[in-house]
PDB file of N, CA and C in Angstrom:
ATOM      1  N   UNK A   1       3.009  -7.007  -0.808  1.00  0.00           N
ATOM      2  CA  UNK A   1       3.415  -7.757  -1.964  1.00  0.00           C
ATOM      3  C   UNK A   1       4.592  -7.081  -2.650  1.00  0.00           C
ATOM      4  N   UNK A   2       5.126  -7.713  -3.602  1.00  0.00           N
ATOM      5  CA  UNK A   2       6.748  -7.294  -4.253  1.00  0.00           C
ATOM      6  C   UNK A   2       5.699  -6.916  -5.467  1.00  0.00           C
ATOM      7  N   UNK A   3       5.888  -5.761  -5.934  1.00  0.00           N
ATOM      8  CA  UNK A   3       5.675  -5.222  -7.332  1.00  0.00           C
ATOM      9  C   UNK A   3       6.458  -4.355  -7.846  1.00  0.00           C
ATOM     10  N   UNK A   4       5.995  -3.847  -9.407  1.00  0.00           N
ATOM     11  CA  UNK A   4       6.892  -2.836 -10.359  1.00  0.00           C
ATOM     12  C   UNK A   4       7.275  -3.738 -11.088  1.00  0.00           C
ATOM     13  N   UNK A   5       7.929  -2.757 -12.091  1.00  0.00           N
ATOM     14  CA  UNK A   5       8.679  -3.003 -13.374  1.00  0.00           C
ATOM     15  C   UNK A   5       9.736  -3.705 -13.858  1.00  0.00           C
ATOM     16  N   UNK A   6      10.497  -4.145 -12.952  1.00  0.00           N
ATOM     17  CA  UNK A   6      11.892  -4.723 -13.190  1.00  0.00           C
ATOM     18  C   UNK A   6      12.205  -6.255 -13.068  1.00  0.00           C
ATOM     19  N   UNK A   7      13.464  -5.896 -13.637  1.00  0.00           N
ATOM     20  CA  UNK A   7      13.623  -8.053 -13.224  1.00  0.00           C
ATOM     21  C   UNK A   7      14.429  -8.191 -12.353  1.00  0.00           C
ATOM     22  N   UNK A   8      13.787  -8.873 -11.676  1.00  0.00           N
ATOM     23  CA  UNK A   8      14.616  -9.419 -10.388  1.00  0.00           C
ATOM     24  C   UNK A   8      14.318 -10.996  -9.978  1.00  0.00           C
ATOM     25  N   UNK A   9      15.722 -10.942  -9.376  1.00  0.00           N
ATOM     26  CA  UNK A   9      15.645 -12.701  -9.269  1.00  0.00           C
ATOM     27  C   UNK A   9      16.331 -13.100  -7.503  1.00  0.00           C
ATOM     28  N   UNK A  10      14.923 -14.000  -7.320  1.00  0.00           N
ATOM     29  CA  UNK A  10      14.906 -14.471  -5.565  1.00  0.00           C
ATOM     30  C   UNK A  10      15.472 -16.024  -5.430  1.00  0.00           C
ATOM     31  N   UNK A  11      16.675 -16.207  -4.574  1.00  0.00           N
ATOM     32  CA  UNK A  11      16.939 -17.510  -4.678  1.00  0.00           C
ATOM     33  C   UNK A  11      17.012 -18.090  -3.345  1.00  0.00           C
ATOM     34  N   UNK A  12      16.535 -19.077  -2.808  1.00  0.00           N
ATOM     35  CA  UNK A  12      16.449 -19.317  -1.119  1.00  0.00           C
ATOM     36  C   UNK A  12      15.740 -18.350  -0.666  1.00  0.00           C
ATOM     37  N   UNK A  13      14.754 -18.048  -0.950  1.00  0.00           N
ATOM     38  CA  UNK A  13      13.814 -16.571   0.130  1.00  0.00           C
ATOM     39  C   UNK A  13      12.519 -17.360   0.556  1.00  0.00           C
ATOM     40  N   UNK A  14      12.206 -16.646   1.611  1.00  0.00           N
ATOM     41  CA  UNK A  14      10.835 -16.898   2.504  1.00  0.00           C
ATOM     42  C   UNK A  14      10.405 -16.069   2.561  1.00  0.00           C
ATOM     43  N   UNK A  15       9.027 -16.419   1.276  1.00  0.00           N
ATOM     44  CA  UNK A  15       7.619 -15.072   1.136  1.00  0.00           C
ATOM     45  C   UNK A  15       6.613 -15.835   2.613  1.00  0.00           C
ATOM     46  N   UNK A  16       6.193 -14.926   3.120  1.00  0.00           N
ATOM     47  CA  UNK A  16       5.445 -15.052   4.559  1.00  0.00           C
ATOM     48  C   UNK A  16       4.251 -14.361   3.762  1.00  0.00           C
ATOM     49  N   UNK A  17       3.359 -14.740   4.169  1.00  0.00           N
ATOM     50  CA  UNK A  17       2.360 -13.676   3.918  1.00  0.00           C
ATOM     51  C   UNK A  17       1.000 -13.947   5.257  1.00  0.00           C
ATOM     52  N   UNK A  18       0.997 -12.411   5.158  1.00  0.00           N
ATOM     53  CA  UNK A  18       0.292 -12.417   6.382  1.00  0.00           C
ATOM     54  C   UNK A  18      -1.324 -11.703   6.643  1.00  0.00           C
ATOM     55  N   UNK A  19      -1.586 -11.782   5.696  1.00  0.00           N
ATOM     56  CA  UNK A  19      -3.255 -11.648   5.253  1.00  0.00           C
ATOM     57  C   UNK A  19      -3.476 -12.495   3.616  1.00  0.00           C
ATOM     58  N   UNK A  20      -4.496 -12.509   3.497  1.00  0.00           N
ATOM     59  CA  UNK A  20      -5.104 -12.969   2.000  1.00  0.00           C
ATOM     60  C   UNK A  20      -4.587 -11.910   1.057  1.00  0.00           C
ATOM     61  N   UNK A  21      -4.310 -12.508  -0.092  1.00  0.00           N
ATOM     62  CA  UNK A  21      -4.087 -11.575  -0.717  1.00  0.00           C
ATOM     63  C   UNK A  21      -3.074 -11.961  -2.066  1.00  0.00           C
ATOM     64  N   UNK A  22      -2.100 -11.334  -2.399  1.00  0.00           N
ATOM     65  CA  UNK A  22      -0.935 -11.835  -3.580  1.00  0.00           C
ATOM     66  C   UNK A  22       0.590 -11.605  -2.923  1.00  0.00           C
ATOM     67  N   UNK A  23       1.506 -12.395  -3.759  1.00  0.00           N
ATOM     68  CA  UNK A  23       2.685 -12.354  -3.214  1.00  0.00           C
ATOM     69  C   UNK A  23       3.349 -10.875  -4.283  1.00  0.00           C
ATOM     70  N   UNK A  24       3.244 -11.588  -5.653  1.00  0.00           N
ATOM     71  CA  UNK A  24       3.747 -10.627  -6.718  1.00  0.00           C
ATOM     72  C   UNK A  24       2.290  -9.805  -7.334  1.00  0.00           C
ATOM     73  N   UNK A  25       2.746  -8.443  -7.598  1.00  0.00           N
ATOM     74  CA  UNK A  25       2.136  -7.855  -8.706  1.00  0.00           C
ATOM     75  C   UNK A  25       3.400  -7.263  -9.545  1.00  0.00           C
ATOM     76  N   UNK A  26       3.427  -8.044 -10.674  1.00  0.00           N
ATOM     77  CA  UNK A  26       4.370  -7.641 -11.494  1.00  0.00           C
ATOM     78  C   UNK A  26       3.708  -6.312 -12.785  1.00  0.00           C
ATOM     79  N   UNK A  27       4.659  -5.862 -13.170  1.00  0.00           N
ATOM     80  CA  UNK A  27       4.307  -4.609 -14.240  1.00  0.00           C
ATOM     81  C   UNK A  27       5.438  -4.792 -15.144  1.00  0.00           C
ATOM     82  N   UNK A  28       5.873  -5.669 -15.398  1.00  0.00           N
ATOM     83  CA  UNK A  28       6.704  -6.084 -16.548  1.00  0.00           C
ATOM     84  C   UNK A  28       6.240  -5.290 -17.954  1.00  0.00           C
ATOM     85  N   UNK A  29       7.506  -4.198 -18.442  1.00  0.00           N
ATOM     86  CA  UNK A  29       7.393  -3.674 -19.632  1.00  0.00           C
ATOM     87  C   UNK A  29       7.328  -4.574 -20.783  1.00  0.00           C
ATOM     88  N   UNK A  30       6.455  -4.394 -21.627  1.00  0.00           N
ATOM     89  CA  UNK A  30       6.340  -5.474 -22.733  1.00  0.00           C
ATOM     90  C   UNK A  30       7.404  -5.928 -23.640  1.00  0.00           C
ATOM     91  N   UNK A  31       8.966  -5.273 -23.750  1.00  0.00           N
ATOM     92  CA  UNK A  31       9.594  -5.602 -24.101  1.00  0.00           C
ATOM     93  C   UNK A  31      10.615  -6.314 -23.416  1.00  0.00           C
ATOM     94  N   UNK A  32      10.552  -6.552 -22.205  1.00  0.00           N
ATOM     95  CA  UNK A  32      11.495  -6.995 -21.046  1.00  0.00           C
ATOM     96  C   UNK A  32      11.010  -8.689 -20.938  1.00  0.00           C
ATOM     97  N   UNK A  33      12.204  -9.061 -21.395  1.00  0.00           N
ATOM     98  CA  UNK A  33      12.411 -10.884 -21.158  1.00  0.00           C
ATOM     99  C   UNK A  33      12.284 -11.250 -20.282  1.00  0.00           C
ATOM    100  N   UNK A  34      12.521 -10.698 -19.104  1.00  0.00           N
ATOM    101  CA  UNK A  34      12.404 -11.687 -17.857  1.00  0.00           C
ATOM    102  C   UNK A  34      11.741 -10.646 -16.786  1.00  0.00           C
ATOM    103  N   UNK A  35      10.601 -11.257 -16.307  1.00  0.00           N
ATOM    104  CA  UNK A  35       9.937 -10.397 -14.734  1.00  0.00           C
ATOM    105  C   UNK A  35      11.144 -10.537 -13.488  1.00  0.00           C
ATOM    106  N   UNK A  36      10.000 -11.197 -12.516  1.00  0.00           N
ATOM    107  CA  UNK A  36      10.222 -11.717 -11.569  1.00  0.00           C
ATOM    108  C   UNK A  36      10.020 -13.264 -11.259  1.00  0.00           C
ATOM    109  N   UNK A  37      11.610 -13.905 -11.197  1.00  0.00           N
ATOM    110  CA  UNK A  37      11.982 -14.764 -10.716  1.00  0.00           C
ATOM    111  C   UNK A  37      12.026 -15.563  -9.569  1.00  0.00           C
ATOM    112  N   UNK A  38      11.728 -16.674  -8.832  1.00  0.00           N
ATOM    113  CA  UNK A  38      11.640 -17.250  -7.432  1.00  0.00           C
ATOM    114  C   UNK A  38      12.275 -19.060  -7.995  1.00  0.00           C
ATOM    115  N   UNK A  39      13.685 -19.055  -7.509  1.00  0.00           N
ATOM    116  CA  UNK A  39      14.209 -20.387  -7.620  1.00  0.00           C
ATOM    117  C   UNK A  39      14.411 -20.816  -5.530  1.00  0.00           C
ATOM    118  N   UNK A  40      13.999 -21.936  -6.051  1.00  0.00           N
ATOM    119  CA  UNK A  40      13.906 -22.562  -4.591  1.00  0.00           C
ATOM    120  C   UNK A  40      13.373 -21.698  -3.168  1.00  0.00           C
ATOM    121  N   UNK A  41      12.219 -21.510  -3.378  1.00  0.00           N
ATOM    122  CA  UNK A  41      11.834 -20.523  -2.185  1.00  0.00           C
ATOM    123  C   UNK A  41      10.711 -21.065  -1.389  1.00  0.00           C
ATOM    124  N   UNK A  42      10.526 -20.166  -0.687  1.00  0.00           N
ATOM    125  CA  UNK A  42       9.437 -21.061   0.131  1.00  0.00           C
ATOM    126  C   UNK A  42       8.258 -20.003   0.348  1.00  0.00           C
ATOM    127  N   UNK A  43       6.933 -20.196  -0.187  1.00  0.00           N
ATOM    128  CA  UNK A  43       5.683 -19.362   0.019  1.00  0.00           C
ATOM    129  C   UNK A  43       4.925 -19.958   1.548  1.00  0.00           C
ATOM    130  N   UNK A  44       4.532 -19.412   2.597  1.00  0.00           N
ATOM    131  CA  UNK A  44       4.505 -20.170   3.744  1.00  0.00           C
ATOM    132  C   UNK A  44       3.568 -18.606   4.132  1.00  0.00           C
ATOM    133  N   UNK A  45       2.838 -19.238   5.148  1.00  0.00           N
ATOM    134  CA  UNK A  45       2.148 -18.147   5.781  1.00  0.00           C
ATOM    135  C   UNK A  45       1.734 -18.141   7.090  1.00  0.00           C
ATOM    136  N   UNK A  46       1.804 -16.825   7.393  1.00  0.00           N
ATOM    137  CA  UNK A  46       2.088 -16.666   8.705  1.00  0.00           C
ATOM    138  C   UNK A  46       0.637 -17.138   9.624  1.00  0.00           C
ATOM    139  N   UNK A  47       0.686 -16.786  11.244  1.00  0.00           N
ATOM    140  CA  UNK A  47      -0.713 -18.011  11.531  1.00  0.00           C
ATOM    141  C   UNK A  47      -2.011 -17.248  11.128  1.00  0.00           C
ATOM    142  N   UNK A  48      -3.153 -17.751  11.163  1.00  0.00           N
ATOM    143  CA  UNK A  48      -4.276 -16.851  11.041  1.00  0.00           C
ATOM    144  C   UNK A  48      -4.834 -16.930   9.091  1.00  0.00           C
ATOM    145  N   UNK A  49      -3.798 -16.973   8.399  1.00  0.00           N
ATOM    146  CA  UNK A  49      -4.078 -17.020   6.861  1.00  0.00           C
ATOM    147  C   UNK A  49      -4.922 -18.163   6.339  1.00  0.00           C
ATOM    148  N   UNK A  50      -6.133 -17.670   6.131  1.00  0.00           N
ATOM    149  CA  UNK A  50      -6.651 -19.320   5.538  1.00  0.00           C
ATOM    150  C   UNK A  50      -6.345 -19.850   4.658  1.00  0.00           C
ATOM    151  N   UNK A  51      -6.522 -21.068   4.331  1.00  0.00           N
ATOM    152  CA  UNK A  51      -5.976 -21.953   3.533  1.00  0.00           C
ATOM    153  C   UNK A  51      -6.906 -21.277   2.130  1.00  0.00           C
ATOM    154  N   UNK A  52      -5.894 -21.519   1.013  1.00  0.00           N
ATOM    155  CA  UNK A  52      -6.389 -20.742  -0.763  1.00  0.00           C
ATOM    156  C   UNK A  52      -6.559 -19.416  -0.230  1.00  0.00           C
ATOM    157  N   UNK A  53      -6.546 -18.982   0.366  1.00  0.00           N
ATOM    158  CA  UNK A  53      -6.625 -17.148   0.477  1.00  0.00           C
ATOM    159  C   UNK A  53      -5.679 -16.427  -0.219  1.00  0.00           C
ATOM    160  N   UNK A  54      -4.473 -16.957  -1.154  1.00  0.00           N
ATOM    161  CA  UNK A  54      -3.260 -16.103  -1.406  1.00  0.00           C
ATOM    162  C   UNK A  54      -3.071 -16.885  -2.701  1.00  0.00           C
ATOM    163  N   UNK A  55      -2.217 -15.878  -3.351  1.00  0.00           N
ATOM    164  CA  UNK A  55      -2.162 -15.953  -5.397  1.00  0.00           C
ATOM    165  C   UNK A  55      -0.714 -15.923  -5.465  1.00  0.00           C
ATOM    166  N   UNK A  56      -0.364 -16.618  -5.932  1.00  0.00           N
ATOM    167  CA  UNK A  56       1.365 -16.210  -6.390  1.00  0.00           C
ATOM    168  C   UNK A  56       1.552 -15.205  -7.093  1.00  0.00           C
ATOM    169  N   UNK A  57       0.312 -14.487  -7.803  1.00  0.00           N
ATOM    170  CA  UNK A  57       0.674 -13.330  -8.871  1.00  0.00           C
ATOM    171  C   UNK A  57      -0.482 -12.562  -9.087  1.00  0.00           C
ATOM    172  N   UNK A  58      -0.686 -11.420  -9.687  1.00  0.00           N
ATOM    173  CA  UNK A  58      -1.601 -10.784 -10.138  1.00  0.00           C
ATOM    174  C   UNK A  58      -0.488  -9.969 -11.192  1.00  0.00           C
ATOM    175  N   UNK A  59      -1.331  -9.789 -12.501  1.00  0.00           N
ATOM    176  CA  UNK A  59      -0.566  -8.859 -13.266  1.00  0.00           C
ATOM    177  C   UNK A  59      -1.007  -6.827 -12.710  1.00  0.00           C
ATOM    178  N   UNK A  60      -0.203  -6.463 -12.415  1.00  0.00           N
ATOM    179  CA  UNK A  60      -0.217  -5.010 -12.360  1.00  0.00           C
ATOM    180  C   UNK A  60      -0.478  -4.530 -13.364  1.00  0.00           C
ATOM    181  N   UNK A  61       0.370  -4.843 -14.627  1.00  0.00           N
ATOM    182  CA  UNK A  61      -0.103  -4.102 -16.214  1.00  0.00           C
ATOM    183  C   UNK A  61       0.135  -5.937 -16.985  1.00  0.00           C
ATOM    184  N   UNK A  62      -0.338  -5.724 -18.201  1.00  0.00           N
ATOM    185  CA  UNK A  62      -0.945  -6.720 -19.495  1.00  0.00           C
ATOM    186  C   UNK A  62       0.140  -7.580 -20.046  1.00  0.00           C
ATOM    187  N   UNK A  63       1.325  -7.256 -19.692  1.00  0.00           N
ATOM    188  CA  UNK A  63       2.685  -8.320 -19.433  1.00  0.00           C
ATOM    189  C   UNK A  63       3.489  -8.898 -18.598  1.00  0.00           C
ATOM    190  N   UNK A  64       2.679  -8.595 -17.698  1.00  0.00           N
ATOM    191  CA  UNK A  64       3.386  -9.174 -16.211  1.00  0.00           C
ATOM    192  C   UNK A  64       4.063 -10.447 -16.625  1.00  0.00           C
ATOM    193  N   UNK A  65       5.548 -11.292 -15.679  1.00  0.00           N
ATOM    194  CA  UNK A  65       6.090 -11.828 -15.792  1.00  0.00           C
ATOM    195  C   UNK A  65       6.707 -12.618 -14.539  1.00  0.00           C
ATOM    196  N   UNK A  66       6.275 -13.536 -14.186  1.00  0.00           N
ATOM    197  CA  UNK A  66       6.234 -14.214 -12.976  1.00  0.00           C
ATOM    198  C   UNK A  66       7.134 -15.365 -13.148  1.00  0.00           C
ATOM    199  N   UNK A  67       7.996 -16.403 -13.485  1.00  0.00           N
ATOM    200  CA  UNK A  67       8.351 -17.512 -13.007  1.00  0.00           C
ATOM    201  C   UNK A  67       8.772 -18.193 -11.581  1.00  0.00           C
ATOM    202  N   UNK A  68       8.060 -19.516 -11.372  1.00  0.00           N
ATOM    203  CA  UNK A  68       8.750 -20.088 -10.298  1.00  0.00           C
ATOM    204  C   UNK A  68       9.114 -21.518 -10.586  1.00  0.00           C
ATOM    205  N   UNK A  69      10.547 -21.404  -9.740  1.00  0.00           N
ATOM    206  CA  UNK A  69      11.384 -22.794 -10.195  1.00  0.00           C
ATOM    207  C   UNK A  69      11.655 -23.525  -8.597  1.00  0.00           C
ATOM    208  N   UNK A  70      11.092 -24.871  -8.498  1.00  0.00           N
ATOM    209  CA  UNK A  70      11.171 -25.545  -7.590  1.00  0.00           C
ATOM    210  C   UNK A  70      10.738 -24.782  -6.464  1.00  0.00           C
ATOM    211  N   UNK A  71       9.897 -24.516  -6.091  1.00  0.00           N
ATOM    212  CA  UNK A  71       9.442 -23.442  -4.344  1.00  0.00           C
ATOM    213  C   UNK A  71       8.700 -24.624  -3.958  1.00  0.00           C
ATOM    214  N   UNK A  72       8.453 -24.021  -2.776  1.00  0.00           N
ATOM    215  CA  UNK A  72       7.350 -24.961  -1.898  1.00  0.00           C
ATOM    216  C   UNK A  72       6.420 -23.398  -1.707  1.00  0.00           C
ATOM    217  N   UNK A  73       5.193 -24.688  -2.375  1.00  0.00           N
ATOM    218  CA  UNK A  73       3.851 -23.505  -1.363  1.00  0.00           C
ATOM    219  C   UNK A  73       2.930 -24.118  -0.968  1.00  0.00           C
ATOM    220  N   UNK A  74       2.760 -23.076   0.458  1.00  0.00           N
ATOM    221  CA  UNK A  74       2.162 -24.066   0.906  1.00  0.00           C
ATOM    222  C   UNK A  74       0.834 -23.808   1.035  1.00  0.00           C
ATOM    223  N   UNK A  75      -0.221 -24.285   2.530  1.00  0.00           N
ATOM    224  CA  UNK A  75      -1.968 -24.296   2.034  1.00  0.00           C
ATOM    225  C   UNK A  75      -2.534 -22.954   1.523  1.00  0.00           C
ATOM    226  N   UNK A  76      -1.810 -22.195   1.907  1.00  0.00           N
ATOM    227  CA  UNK A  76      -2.452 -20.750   1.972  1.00  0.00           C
ATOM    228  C   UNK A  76      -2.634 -20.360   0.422  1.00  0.00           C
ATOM    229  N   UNK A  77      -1.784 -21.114  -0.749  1.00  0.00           N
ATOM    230  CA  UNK A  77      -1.975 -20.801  -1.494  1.00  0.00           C
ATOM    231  C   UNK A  77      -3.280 -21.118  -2.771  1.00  0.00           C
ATOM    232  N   UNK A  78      -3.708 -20.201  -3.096  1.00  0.00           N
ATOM    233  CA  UNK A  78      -5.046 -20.485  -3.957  1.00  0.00           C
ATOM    234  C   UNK A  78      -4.821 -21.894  -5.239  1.00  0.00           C
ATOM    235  N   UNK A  79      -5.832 -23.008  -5.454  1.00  0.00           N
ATOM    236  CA  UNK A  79      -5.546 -24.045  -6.332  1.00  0.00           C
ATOM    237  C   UNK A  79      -5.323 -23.389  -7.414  1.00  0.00           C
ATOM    238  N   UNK A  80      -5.862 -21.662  -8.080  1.00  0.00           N
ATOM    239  CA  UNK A  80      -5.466 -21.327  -9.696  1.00  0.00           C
ATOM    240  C   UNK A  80      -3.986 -20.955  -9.219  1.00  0.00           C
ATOM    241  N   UNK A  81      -3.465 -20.866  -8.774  1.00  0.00           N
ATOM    242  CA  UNK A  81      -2.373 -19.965  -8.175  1.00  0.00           C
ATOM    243  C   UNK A  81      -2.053 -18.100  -8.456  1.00  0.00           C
ATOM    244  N   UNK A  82      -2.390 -18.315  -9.698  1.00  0.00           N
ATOM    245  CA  UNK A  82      -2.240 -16.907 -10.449  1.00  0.00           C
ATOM    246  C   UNK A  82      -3.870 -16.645 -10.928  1.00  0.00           C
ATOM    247  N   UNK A  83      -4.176 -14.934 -10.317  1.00  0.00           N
ATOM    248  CA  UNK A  83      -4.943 -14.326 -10.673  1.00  0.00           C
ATOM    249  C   UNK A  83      -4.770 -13.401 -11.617  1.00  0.00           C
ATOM    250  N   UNK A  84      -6.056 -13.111 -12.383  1.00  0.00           N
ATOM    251  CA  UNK A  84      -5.892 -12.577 -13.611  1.00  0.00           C
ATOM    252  C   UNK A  84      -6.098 -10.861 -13.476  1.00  0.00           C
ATOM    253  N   UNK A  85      -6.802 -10.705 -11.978  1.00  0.00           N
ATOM    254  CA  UNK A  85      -7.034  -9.175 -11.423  1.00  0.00           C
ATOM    255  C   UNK A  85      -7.917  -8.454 -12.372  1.00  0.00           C
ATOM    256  N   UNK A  86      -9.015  -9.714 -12.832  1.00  0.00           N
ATOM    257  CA  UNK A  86     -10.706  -8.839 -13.532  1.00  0.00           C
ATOM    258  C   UNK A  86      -9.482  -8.506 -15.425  1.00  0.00           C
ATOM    259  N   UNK A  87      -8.695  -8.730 -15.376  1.00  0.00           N
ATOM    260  CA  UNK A  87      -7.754  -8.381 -16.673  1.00  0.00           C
ATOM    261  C   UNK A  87      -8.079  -9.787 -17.669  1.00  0.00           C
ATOM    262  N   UNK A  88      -8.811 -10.242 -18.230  1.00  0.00           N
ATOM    263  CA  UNK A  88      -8.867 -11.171 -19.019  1.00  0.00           C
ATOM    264  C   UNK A  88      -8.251 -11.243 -20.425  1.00  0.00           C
ATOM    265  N   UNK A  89      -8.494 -10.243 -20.904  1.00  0.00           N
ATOM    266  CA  UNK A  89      -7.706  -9.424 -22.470  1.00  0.00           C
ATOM    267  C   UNK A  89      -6.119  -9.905 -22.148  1.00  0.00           C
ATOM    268  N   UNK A  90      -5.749 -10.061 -20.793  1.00  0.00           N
ATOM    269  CA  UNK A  90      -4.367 -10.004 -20.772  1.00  0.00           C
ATOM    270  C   UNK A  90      -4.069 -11.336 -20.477  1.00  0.00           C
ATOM    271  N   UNK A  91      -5.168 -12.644 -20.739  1.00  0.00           N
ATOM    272  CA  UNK A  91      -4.611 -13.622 -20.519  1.00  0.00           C
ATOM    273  C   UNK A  91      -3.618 -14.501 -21.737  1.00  0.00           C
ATOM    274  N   UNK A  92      -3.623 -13.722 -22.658  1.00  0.00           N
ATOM    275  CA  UNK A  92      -2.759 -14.344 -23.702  1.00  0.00           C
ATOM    276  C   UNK A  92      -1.649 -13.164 -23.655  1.00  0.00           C
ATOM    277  N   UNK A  93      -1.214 -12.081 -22.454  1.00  0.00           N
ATOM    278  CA  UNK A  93      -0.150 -11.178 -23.072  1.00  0.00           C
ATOM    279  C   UNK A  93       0.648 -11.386 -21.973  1.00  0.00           C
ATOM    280  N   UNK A  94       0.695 -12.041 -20.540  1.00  0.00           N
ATOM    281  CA  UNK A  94       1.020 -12.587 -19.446  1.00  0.00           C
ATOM    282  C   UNK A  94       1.970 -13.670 -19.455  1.00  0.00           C
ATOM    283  N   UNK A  95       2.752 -13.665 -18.984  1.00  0.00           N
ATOM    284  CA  UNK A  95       4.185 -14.811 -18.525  1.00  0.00           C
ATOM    285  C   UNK A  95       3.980 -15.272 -17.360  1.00  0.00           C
ATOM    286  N   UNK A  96       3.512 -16.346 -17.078  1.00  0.00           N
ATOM    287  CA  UNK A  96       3.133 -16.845 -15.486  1.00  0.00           C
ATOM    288  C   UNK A  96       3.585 -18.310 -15.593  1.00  0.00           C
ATOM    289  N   UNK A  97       4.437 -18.605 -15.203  1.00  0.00           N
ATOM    290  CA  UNK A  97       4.784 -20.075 -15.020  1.00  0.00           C
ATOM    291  C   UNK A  97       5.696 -20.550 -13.791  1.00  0.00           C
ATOM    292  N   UNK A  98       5.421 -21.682 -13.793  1.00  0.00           N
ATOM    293  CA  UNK A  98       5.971 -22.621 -12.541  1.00  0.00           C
ATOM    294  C   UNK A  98       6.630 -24.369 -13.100  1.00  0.00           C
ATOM    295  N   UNK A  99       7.358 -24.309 -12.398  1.00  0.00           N
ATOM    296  CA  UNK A  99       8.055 -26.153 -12.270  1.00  0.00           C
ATOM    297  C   UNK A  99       8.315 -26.435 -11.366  1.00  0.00           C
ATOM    298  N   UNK A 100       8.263 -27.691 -10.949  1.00  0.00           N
ATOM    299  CA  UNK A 100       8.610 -28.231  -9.977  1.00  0.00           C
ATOM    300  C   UNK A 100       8.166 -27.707  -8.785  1.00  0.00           C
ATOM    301  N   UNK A 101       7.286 -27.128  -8.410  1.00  0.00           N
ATOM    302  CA  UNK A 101       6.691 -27.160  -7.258  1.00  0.00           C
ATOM    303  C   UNK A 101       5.933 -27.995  -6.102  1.00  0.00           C
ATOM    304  N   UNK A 102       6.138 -27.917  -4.959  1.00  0.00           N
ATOM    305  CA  UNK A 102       5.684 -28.964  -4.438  1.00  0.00           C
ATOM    306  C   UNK A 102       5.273 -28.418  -3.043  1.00  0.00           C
ATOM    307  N   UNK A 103       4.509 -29.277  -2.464  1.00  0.00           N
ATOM    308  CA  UNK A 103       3.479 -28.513  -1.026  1.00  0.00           C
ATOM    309  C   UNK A 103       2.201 -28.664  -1.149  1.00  0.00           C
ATOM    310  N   UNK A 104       1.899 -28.744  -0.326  1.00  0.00           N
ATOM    311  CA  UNK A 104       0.334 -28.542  -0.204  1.00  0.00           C
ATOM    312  C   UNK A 104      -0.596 -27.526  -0.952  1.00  0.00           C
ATOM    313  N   UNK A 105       0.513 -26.448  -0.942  1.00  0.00           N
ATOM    314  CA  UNK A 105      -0.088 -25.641  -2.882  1.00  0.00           C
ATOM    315  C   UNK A 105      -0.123 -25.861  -4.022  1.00  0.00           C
ATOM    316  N   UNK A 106       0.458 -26.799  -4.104  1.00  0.00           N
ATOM    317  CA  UNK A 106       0.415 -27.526  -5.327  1.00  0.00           C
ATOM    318  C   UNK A 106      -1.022 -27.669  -6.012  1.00  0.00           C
ATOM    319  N   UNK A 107      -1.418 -27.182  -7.425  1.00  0.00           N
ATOM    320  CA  UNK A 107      -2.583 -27.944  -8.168  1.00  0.00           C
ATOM    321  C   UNK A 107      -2.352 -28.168  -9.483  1.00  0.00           C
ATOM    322  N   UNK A 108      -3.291 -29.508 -10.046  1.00  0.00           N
ATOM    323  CA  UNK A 108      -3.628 -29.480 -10.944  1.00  0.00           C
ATOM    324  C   UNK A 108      -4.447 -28.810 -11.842  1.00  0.00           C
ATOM    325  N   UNK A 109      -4.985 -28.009 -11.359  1.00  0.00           N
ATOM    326  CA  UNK A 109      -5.918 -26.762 -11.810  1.00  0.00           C
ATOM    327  C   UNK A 109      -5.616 -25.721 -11.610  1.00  0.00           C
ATOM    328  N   UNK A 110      -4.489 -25.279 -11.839  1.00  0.00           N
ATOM    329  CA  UNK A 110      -3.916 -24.026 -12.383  1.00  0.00           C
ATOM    330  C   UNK A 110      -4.546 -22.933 -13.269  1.00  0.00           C
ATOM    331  N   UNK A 111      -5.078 -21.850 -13.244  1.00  0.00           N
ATOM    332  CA  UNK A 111      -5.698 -20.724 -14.183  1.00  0.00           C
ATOM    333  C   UNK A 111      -5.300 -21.078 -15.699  1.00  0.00           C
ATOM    334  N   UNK A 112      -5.708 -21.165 -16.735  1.00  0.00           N
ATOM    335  CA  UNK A 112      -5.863 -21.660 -17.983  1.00  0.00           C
ATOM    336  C   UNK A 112      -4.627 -20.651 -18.372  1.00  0.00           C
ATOM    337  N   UNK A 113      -3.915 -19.387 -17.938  1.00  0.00           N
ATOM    338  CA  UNK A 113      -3.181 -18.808 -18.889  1.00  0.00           C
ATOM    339  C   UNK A 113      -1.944 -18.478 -17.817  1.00  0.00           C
ATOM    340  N   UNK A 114      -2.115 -19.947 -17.020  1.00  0.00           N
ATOM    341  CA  UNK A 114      -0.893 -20.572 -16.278  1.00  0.00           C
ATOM    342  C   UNK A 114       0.573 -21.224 -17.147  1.00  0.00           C
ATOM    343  N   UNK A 115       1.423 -21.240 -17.225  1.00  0.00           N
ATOM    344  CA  UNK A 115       1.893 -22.576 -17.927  1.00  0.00           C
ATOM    345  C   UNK A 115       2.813 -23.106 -16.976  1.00  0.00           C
ATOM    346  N   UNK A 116       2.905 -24.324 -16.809  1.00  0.00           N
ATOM    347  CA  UNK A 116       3.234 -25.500 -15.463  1.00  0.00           C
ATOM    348  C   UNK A 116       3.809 -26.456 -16.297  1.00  0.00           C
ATOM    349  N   UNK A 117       5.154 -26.704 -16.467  1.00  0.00           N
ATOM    350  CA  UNK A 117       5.863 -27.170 -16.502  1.00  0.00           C
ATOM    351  C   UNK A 117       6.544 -28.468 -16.200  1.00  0.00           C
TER     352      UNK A 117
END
């Protein structure tokens, strides 16, 4: 998985993932505006991954910062998309959002301290 502290921004990339598991663990410092970014990408997984086995996010520390803009994800990805990693206290201190996504990962039941766009 892509983790740490910094902001960085992915545009046209192909996250593969190749066991269950998360794409991001972000550790976004609490004063830092922007995490980690994903415009137009594609979450896809490699063969063998079961379908919902994989999270677009887990927070590393209590401000993690995730956005995704237009990606495709696809089955492998879990219907909450973002896990909270047993961290509940941190569901109101967390930046996790998505738009425009589309794929077979797609849900309407997104983790409550999702925001979907």
């Amino acid at each position: 998985f892509i983790f740490g502290g910094a902001t960085a921004y992915f545009e046209d990339c192909e996250f593969i993932s190749v066991e269950k598991g998360f794409v991001f663990a972000p550790s976004t410092p609490k004063d830092t505006k922007v995490g980690f970014v994903a415009k137009n990408c594609k979450f896809v997984a490699a063969d063998g991954v079961p379908p919902h086995s994989c999270y677009i996010a887990r927070p590393w520390r209590d401000h993690a910062a995730v956005e995704l803009i237009d990606c495709y994800l696809g089955a492998h990805i879990h219907p909450d998309g973002f896990d909270d990693w047993g961290k509940a206290h941190a569901h109101s201190t967390v930046r996790f959002s998505e738009r425009g996504s589309y794929g077979e990962g797609v849900s309407k039941n997104r983790a409550s301290f999702v925001k979907v766009i």
